[in-house]
Protein backbone atom coordinates (compact mmCIF):
# COMPACT_ATOMS: atom_id res chain seq x y z
CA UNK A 1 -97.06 -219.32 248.03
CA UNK A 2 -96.50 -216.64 250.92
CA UNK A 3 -93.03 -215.98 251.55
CA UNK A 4 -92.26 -213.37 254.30
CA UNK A 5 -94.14 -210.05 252.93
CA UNK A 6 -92.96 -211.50 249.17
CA UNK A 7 -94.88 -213.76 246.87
CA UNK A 8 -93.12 -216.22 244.30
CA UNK A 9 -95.28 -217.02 241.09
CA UNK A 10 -95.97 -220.17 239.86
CA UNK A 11 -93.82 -222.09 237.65
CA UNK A 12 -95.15 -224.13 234.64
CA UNK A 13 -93.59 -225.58 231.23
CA UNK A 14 -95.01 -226.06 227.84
CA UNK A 15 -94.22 -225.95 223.77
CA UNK A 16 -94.93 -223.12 221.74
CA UNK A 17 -93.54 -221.32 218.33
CA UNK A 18 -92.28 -217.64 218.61
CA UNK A 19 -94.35 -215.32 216.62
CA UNK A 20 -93.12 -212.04 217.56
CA UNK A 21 -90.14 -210.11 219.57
CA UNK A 22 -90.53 -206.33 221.29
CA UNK A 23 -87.49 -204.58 222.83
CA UNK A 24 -88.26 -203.63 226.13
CA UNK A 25 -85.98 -201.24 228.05
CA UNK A 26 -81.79 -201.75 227.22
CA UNK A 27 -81.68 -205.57 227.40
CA UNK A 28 -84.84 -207.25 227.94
CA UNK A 29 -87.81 -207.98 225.33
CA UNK A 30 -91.27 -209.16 225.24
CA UNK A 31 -91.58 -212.29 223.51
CA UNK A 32 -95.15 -213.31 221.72
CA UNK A 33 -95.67 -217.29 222.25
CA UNK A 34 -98.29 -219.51 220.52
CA UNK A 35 -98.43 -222.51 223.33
CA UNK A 36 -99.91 -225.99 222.95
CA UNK A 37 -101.47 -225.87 225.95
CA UNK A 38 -102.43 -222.19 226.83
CA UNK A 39 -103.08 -220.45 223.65
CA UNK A 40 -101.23 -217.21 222.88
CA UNK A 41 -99.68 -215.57 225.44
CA UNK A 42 -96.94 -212.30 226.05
CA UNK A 43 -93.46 -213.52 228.39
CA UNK A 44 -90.79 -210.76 229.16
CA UNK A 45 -87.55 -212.38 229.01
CA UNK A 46 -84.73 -210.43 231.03
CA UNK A 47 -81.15 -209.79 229.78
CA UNK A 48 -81.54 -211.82 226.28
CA UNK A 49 -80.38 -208.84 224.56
CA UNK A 50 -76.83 -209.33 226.45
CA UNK A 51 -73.78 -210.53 224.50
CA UNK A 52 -73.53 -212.97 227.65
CA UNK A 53 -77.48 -214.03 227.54
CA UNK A 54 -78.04 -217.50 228.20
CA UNK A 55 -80.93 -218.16 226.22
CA UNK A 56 -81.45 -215.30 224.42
CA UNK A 57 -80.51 -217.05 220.69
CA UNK A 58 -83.13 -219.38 221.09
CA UNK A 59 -85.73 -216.79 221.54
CA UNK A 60 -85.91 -215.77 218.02
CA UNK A 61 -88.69 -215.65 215.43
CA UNK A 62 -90.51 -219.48 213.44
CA UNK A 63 -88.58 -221.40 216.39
CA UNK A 64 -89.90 -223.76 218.36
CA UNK A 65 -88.92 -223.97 221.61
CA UNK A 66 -89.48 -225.62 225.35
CA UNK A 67 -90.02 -223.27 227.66
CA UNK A 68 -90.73 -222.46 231.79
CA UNK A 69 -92.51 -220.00 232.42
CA UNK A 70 -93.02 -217.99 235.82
CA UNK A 71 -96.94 -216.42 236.31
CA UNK A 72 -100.54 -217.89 236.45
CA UNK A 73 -101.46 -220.28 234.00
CA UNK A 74 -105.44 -219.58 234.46
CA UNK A 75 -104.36 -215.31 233.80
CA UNK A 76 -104.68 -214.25 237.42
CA UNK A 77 -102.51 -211.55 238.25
CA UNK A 78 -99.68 -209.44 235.74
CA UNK A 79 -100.32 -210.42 232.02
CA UNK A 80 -97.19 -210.52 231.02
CA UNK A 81 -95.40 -213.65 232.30
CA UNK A 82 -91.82 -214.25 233.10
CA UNK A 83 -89.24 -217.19 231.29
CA UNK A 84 -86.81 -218.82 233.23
CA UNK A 85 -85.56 -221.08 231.02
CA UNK A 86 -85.24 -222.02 227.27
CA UNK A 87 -84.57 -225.55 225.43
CA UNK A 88 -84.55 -225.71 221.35
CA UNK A 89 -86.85 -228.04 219.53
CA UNK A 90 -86.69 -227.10 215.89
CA UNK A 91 -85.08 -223.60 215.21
CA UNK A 92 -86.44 -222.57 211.59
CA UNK A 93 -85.57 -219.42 211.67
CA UNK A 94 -81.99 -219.90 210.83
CA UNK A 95 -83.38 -221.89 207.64
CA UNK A 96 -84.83 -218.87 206.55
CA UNK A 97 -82.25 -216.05 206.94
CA UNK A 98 -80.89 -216.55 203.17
CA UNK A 99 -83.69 -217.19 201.70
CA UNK A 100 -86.19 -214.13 200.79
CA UNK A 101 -89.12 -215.94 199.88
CA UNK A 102 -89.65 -218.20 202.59
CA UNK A 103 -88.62 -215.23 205.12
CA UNK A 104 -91.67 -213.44 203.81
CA UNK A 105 -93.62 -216.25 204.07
CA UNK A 106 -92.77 -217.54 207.76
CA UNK A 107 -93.34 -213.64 208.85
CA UNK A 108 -97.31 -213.62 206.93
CA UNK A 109 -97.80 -217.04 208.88
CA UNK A 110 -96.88 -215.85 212.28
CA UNK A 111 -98.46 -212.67 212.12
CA UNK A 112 -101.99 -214.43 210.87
CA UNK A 113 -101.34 -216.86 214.00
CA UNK A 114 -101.69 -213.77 216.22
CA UNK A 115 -104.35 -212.20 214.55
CA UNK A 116 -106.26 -215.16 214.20
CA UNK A 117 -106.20 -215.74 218.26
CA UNK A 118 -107.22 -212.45 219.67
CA UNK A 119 -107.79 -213.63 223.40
CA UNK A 120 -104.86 -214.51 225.17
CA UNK A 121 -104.49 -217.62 227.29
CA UNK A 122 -107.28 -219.17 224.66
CA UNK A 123 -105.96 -222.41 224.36
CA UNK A 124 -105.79 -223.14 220.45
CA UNK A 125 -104.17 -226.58 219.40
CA UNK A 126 -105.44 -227.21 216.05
CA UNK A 127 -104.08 -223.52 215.61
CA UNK A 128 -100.58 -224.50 217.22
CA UNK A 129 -100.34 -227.75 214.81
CA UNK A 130 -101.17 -226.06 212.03
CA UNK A 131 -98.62 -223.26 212.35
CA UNK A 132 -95.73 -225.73 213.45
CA UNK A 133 -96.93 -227.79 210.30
CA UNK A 134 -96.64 -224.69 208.13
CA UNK A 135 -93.21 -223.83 209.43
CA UNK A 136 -91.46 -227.50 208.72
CA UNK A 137 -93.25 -227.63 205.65
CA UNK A 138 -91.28 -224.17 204.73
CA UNK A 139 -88.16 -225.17 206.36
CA UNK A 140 -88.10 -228.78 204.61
CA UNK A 141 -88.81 -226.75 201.26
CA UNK A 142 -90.68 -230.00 199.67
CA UNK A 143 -93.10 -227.76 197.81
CA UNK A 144 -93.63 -224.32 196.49
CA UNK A 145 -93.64 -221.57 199.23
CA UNK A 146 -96.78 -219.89 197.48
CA UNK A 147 -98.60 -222.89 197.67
CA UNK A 148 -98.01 -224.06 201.55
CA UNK A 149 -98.63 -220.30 202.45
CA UNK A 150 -101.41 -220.38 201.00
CA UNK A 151 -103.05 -223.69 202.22
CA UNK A 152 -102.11 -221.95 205.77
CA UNK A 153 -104.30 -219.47 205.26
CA UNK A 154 -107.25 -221.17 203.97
CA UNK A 155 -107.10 -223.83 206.83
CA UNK A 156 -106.63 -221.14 209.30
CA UNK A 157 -109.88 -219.38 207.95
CA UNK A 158 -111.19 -222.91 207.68
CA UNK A 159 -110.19 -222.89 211.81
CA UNK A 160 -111.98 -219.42 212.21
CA UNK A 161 -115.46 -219.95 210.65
CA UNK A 162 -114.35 -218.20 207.38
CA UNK A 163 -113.41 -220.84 204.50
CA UNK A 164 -114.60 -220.08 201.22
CA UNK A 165 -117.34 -221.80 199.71
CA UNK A 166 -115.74 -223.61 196.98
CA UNK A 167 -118.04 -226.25 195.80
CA UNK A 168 -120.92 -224.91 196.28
CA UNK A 169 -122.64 -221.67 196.36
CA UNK A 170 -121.86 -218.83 199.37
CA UNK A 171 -125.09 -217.85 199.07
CA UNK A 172 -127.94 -220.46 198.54
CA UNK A 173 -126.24 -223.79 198.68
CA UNK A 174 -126.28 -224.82 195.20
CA UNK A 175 -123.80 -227.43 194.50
CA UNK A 176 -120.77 -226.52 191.93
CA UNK A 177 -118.59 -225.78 190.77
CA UNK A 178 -119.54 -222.63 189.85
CA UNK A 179 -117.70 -219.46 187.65
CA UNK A 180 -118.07 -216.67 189.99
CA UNK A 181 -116.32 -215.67 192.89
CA UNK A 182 -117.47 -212.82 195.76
CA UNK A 183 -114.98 -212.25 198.79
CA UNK A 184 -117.96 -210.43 200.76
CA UNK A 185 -120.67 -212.99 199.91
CA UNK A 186 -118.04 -215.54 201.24
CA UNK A 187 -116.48 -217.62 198.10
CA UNK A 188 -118.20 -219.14 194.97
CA UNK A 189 -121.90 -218.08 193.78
CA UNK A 190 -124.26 -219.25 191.24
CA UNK A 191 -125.10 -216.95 188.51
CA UNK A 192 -128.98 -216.21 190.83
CA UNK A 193 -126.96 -215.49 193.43
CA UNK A 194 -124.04 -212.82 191.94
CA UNK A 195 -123.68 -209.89 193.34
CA UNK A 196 -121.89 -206.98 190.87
CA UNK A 197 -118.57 -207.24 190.68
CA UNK A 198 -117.99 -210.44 191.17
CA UNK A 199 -114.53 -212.09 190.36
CA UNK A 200 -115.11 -214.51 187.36
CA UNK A 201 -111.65 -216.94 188.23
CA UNK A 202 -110.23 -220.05 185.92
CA UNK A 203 -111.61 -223.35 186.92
CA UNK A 204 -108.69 -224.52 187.87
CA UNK A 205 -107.95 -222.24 190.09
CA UNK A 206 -110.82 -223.17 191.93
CA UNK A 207 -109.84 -226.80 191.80
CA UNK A 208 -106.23 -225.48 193.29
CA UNK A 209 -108.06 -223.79 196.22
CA UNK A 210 -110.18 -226.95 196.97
CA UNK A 211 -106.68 -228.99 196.74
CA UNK A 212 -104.90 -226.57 198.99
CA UNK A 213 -107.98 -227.09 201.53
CA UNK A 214 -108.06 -230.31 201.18
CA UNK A 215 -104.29 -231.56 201.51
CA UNK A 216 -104.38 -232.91 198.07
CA UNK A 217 -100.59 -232.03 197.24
CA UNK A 218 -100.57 -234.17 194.03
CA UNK A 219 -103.10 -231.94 191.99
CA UNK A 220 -101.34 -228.81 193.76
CA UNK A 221 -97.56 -229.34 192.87
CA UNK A 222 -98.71 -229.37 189.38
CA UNK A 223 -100.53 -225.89 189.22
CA UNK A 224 -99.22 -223.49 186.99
CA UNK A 225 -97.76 -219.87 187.98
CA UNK A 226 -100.73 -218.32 186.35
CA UNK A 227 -103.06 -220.34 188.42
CA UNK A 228 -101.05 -220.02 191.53
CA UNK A 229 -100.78 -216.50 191.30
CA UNK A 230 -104.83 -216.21 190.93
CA UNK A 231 -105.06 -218.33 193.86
CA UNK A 232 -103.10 -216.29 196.12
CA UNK A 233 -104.81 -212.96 195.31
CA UNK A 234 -108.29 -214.29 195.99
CA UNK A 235 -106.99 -216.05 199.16
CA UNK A 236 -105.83 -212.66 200.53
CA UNK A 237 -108.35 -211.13 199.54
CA UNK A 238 -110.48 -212.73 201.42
CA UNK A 239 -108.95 -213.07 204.40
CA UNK A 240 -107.99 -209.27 204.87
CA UNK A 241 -111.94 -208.89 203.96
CA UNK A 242 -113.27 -211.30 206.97
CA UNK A 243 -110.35 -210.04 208.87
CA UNK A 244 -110.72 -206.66 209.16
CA UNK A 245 -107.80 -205.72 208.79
CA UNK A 246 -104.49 -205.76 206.10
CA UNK A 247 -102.40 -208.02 207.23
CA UNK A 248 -98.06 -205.65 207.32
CA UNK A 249 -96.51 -208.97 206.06
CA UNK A 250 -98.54 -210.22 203.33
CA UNK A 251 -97.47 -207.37 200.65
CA UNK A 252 -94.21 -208.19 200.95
CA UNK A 253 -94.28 -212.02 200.31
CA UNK A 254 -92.16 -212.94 197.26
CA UNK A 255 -94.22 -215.18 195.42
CA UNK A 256 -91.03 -216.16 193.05
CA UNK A 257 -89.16 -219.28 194.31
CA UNK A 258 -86.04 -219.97 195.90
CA UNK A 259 -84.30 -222.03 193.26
CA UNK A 260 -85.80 -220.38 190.16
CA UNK A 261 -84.24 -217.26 192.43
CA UNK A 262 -80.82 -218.11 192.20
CA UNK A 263 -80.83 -219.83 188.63
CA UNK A 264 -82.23 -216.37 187.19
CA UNK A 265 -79.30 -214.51 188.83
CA UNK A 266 -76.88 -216.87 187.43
CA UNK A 267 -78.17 -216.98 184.01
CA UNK A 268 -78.88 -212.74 183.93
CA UNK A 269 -75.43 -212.52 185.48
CA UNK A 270 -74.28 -215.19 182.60
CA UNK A 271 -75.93 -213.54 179.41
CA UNK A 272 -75.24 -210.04 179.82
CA UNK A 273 -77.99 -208.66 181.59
CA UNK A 274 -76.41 -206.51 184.18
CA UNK A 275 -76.86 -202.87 184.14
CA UNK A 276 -73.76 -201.23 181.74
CA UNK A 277 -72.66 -199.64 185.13
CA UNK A 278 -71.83 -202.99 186.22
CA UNK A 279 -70.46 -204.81 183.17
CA UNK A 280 -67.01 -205.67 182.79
CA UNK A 281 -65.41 -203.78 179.83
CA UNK A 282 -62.72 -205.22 177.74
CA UNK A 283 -60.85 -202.13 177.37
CA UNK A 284 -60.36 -201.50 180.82
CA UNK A 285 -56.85 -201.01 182.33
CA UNK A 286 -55.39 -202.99 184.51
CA UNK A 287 -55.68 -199.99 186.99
CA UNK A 288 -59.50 -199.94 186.50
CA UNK A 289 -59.58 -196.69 185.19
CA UNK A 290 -58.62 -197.36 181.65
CA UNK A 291 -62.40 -195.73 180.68
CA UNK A 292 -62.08 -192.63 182.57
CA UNK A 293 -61.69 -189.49 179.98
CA UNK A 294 -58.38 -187.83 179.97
CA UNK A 295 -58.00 -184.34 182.24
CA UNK A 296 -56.41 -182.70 179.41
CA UNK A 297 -58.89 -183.89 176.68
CA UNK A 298 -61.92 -182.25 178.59
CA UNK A 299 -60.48 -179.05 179.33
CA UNK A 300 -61.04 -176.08 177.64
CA UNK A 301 -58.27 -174.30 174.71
CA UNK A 302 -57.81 -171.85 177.40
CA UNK A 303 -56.79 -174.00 179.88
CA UNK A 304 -55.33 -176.79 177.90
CA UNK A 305 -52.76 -174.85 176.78
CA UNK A 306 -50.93 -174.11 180.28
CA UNK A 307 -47.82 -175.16 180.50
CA UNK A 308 -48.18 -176.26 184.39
CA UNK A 309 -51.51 -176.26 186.36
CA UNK A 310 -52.69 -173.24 187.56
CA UNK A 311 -49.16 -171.12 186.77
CA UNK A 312 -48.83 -171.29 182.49
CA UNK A 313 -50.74 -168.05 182.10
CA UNK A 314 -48.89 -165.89 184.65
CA UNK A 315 -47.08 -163.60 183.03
CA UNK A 316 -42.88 -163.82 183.04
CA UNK A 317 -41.16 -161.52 185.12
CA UNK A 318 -38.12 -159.60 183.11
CA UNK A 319 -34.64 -160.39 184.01
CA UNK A 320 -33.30 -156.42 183.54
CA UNK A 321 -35.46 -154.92 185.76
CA UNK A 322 -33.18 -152.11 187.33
CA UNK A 323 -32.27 -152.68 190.99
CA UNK A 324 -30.68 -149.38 191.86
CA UNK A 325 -31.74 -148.17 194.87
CA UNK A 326 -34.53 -151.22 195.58
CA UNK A 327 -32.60 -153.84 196.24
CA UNK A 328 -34.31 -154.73 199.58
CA UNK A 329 -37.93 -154.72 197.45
CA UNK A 330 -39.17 -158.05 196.44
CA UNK A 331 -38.58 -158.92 192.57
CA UNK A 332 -42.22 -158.81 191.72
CA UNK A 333 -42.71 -154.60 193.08
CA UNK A 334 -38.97 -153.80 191.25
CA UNK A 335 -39.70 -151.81 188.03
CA UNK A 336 -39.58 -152.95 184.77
CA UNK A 337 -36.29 -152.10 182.98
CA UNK A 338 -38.21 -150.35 180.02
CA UNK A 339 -39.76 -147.65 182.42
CA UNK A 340 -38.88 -144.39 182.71
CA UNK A 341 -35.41 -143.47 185.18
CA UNK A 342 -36.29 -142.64 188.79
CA UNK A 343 -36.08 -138.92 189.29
CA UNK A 344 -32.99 -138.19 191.12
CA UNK A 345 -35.21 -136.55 194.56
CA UNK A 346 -36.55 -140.26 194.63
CA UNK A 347 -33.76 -141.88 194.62
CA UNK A 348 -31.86 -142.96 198.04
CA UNK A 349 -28.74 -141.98 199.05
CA UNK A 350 -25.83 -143.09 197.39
CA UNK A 351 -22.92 -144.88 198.70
């Protein structure tokens, strides 16, 4: 509304899950929202990088979060919007911060949210549900991180017009199952239909895909590694393909799980496993240097032999040097007392 020669922007409130955080100048940052209601959408939020920021802690990455917003709902005017205020709904990312694998997983997640909506203010609820779904699912930590970042993906691409034909054939339409596998012909082909190099996967890790589509958790949870880890390649394979584009946060996904994480450190950590370097040795003083080879040992004859360090080899200086006449010289420039007598025209007067 007008105000003077000013003009205030229009306030509005909805849900959304932070997917990504910019720094922008010393204490503000651009914050990348996934909304119910308005799709994705850029908000600069002012001062939450200050140690006295009121809302700034809840702006962090996998939360979801209440926010109002200051700008245009419909995109008229600035694209970047402003928050005003901030209420937590479910904060996940604090559920993730120890854990490696589900970190890696949550970060692949949010950045396929934003690729997979590439106009902003494109409203995208089944999009929005799905990636809150993912999120809890990670956070609750009821089944295998592989597994529900994988069934992400597939039902995103099954949201974008790219799931993979997995009962029938990409190609033609036969019905399946079938033994070959094509990421550019779009998922399983018959053996009329196979183009060269075609991917030739284990049945059942065609029946795990179909599960993951599906939401049938019962056959999934029972997979094993070798399957999963099958799964997952062709699942990223073909979504990078259709995408366009690699996706930063997928390489670096830890397939391994949480638990079997932590009991493999304690049982490596148990049996002996660590490096030598970092072994406990029985023989060590209590000093902790009970190992470390002796100074003397290592040196050579030459040196070993000294009687003090750095002065054994010097040679003695004679106690009879003669004095006569250079008593004010230091001991070190008086001559020896087997050299030849001063001459008499060299020597000083005599008392």
């Amino acid at each position: 509304m007008p105000s003077g020669s000013g003009y205030r922007r229009q306030l509005y409130r909805d849900d959304a899950v932070v997917l990504r955080v910019q720094k922008l100048g010393e204490s503000d940052r651009i914050i990348t929202l996934l909304t119910r209601r308005h799709g994705r959408l850029r908000a600069v939020a002012r001062g939450v990088r200050r140690v006295n920021s009121r809302f700034g802690a809840r702006l962090e990455p996998f939360g979801h979060i209440d926010l109002q917003l200051a700008g245009s709902p419909e995109g008229v005017g600035s694209s970047l919007h402003s928050i005003s205020q901030v209420e937590g709904v479910n904060l996940f990312g604090k559920k993730f911060l120890e854990d490696y694998p589900r970190y890696t997983a949550a970060s692949a997640i949010a950045e396929t949210a934003e690729r997979l909506t590439p106009v902003e203010r494109e409203p995208s609820l089944r999009l929005f549900q799905l990636t809150l779904g993912a999120l809890k699912a990670l956070a609750v930590g009821e089944h295998a991180t592989s597994l529900v970042l994988d069934a992400y993906l597939l039902r995103g691409m099954a949201f974008a017009g790219w799931a993979p034909a997995i009962a029938e054939c990409a190609v033609c339409g036969e019905a399946g199952p079938h033994g070959a596998f094509s990421v550019p012909a779009g998922g399983s082909v018959c053996p009329d239909c196979r183009p060269p190099g075609a991917a030739h996967p284990a049945p059942a890790t065609l029946g795990l895909m179909a599960a993951l589509l599906g939401g049938d958790w019962t056959v999934a949870d029972i997979a094993d590694p070798s399957v999963r880890r099958e799964c997952s390649g062709l699942v990223a394979a073909h979504l990078q393909w259709h995408m366009e584009r690699n996706l930063r946060a997928l390489p670096l996904v830890d397939r391994r799980e949480s638990g079997s994480l932590r009991r493999a450190d304690a049982s490596s950590a148990a049996s002996g496993d660590l490096p030598p370097v970092l072994r406990p040795r029985a023989d060590r003083s209590s000093a902790g240097f009970g190992d470390l080879p002796s100074a003397r040992a290592d040196l050579p004859s030459v040196l070993a032999d000294r009687s003090s360090a750095g002065s054994g080899d010097l040679p003695s200086v004679p106690a009879d040097r003669s004095s006569a006449g250079f008593g004010d010289l230091p001991s070190v420039l008086r001559p020896r007392g087997d050299s030849p007598p001063v001459p008499d025209f060299l020597r000083g007067p005599q008392p």
